[in-house]
Protein backbone atom coordinates (compact mmCIF):
# COMPACT_ATOMS: atom_id res chain seq x y z
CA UNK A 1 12.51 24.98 12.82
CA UNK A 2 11.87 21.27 12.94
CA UNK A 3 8.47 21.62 13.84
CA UNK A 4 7.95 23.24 10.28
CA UNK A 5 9.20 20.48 8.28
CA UNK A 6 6.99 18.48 10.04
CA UNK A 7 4.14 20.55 9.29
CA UNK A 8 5.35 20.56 5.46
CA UNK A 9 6.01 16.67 5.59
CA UNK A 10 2.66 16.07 6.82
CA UNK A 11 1.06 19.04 4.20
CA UNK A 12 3.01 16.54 1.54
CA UNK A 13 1.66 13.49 2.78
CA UNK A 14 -2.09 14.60 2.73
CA UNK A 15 -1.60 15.78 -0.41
CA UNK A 16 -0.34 12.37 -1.90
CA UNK A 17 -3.41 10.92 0.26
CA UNK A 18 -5.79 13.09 -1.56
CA UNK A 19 -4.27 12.69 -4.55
CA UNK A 20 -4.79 8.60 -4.67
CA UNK A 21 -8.05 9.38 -3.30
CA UNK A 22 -8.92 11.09 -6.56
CA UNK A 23 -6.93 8.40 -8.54
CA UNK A 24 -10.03 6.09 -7.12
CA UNK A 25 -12.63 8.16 -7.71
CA UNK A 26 -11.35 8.50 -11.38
CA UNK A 27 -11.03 4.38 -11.52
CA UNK A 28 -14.27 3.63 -10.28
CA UNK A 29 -16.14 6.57 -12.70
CA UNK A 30 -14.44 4.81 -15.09
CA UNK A 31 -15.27 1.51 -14.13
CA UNK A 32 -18.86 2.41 -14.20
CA UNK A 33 -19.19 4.38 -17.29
CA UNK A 34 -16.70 2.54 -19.69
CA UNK A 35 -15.96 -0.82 -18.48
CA UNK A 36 -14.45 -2.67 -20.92
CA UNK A 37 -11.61 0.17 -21.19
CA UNK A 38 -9.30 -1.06 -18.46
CA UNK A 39 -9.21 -4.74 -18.47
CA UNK A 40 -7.73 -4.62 -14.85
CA UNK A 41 -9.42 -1.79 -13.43
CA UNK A 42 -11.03 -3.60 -10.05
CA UNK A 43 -7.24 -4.71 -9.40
CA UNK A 44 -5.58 -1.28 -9.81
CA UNK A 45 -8.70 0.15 -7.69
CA UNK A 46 -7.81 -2.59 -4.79
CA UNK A 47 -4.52 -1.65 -4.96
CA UNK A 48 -5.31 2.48 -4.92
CA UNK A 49 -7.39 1.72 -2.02
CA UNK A 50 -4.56 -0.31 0.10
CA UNK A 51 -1.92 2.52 -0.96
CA UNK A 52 -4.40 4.97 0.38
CA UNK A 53 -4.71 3.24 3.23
CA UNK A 54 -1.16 3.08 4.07
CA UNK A 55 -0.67 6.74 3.32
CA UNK A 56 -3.42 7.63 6.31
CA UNK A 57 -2.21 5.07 8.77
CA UNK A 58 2.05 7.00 7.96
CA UNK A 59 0.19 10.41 8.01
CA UNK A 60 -1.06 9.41 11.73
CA UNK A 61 2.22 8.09 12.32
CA UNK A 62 4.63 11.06 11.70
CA UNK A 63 1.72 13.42 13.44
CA UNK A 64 1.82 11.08 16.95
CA UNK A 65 5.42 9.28 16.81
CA UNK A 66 7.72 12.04 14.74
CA UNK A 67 9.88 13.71 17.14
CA UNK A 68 10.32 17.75 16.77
């Protein structure tokens, strides 16, 4: 049974990774189309990127380290 919240806990976390991965993508459109609209927008990108980053490194955590 454990093994399944694993699974689901993992299912989660790729879905927050893609999530900020989109979140980027949407910044950087924006960026490039409109860019006086967000007067930080390279700052919240650098910080999307780092919080995606973090998300992939946990994801390969719990899948190696998480006892089931």
């Amino acid at each position: 049974m454990e093994e399944k919240y694993k699974a689901e806990f993992v299912r989660f976390l790729f879905f927050s990774w893609s999530s900020c991965l989109e979140t980027v993508n949407h910044l950087e459109k924006i960026n490039h189309l409109y860019n006086e609209v967000i007067e930080n927008n390279e700052e919240l990108i650098l910080k999307y990127n780092e919080l995606s980053s973090k998300i992939f490194n946990f994801i390969k955590y719990v899948e190696q380290n998480w006892k089931t």
